[in-house]
Protein backbone atom coordinates (compact mmCIF):
# COMPACT_ATOMS: atom_id res chain seq x y z
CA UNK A 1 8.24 23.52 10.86
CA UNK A 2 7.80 25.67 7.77
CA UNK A 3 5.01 27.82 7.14
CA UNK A 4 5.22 25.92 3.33
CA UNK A 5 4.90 22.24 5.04
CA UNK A 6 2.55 22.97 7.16
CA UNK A 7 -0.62 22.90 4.86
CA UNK A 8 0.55 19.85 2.90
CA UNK A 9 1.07 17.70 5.51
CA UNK A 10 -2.28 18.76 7.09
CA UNK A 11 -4.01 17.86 4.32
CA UNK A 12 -2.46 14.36 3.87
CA UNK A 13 -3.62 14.21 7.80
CA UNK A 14 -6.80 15.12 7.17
CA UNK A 15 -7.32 12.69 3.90
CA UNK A 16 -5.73 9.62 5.52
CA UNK A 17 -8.28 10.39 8.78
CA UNK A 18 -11.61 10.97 6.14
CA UNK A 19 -14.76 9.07 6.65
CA UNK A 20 -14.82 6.28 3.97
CA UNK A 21 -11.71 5.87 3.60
CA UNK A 22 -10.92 1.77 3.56
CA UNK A 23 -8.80 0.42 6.09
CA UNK A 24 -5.86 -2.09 5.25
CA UNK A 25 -7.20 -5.50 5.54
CA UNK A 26 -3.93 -7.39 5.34
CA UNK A 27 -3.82 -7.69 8.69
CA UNK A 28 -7.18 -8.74 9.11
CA UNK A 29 -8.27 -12.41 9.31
CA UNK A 30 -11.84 -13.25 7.13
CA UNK A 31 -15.04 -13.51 8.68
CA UNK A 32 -16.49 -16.96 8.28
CA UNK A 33 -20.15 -17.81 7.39
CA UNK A 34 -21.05 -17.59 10.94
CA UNK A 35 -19.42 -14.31 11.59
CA UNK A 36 -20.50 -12.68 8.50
CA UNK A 37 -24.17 -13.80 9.20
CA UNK A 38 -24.12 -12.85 12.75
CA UNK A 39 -22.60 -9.46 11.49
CA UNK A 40 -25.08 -9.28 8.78
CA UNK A 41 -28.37 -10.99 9.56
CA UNK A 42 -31.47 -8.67 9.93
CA UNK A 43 -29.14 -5.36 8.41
CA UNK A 44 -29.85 -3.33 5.50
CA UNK A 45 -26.37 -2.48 4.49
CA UNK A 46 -25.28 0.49 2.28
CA UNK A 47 -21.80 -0.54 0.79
CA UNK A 48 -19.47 2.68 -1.34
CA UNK A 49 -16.30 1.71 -3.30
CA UNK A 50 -13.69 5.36 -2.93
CA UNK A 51 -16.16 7.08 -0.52
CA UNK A 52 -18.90 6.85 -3.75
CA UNK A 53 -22.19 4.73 -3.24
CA UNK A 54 -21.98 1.33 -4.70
CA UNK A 55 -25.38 -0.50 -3.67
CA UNK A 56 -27.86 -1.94 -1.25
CA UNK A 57 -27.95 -5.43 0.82
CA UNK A 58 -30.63 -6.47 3.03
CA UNK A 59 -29.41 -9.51 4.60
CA UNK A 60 -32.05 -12.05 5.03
CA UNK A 61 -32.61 -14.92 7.81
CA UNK A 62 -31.65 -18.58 5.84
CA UNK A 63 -28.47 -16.74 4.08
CA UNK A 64 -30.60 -15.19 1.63
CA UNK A 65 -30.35 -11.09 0.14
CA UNK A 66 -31.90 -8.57 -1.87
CA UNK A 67 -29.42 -6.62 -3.60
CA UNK A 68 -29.54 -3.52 -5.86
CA UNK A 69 -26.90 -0.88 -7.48
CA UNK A 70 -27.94 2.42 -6.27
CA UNK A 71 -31.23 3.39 -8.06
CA UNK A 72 -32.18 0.03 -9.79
CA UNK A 73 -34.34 -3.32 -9.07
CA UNK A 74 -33.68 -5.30 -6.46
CA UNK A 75 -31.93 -8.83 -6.89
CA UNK A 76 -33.21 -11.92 -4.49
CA UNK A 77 -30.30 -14.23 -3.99
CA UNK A 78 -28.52 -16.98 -1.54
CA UNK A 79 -25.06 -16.80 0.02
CA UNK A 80 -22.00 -19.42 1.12
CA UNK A 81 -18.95 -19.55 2.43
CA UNK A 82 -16.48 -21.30 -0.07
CA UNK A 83 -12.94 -21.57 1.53
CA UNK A 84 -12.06 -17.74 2.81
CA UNK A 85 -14.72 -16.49 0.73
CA UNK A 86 -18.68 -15.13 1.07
CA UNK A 87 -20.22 -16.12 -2.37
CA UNK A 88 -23.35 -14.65 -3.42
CA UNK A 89 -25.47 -16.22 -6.03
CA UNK A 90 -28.67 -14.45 -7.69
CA UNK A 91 -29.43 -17.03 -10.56
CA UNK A 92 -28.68 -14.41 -12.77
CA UNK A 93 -26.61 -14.14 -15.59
CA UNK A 94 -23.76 -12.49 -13.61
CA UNK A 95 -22.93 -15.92 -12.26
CA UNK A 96 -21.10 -16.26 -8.53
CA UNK A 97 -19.76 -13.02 -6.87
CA UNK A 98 -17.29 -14.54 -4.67
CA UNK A 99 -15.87 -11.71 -1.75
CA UNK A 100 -13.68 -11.63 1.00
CA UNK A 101 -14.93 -9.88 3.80
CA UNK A 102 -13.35 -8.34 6.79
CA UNK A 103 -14.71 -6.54 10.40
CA UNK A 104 -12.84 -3.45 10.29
CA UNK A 105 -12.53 -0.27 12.61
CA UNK A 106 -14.93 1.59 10.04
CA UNK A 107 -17.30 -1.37 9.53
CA UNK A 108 -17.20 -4.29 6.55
CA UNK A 109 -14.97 -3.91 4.11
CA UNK A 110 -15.28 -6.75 0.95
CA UNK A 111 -12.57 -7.24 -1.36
CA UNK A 112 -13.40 -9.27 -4.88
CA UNK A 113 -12.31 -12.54 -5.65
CA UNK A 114 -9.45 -12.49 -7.45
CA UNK A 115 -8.97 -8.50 -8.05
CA UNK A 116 -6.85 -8.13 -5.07
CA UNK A 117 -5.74 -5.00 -6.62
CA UNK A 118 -9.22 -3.15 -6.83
CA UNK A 119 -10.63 -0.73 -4.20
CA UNK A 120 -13.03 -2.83 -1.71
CA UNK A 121 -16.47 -2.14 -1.14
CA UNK A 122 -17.11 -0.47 2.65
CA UNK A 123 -19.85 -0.42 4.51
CA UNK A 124 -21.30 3.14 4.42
CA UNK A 125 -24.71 2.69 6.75
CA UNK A 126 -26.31 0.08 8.39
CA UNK A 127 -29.68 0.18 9.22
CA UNK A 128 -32.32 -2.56 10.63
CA UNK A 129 -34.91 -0.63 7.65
CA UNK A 130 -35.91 -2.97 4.61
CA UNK A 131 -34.51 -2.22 1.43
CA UNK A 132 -37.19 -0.48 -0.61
CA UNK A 133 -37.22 -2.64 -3.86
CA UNK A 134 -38.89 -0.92 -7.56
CA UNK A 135 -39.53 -3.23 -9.65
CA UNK A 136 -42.65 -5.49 -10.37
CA UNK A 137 -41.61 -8.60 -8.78
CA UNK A 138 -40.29 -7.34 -5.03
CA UNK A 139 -41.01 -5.50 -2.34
CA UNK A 140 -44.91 -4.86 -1.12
């Protein structure tokens, strides 16, 4: 191989093999409710969309979260499966947030109802550590 190759095509090795990098899910069949809880359950789960922090889950016993975006208040909410789909509802404003999860190599990956075309959200850590909530109203 040529000298000029060489360094392209070991970068476009090296990208394709970087951490956070989401895995093709088409492949993949979705978790159901008892899948995603027994993958879930008990987990404080970091989630990034392109290798970039996204937010925080702490997945509760009785299918209920706390959620926040990186650096803001904590949401409480529920969660159900309708059809392929993991719906989360925080009786907010924001309505349903209906995702598709999959078990991947690299952990959960989450795409978003109806915006098949969008980057998912991967799991960046795990950890069994409650989320720390600011806000007046959780955490203690």
């Amino acid at each position: 191989m040529r000298p000029a190759l060489a360094a392209p095509l070991l970068i476009c090795a090296l990208c394709a093999a970087a951490p956070g990098r989401a895995q093709d899910t088409s492949a993949l069949k979705p978790l159901t409710a008892m899948e995603f809880d027994a993958r879930t359950v008990g987990r404080t789960i970091t989630y990034s969309v392109s290798g970039q922090p996204y937010g925080v889950e702490q997945y509760l016993p009785g299918r209920r979260v706390l959620w926040a975006f990186t650096e803001s208040e904590c949401k409480e909410g529920t969660w159900f499966q309708a059809g392929e789909q993991i719906c989360f509802d925080y009786q907010d404003d924001s309505g349903l947030q209906c995702w598709t999860f999959f078990a991947t190599d690299q952990g959960l990956s989450a795409k978003f109802q109806g915006d098949d075309a969008a980057e998912p959200l991967v799991s960046l850590n795990e950890s069994p550590a409650p989320l720390a909530c600011r806000g007046p109203d959780i955490g203690a």
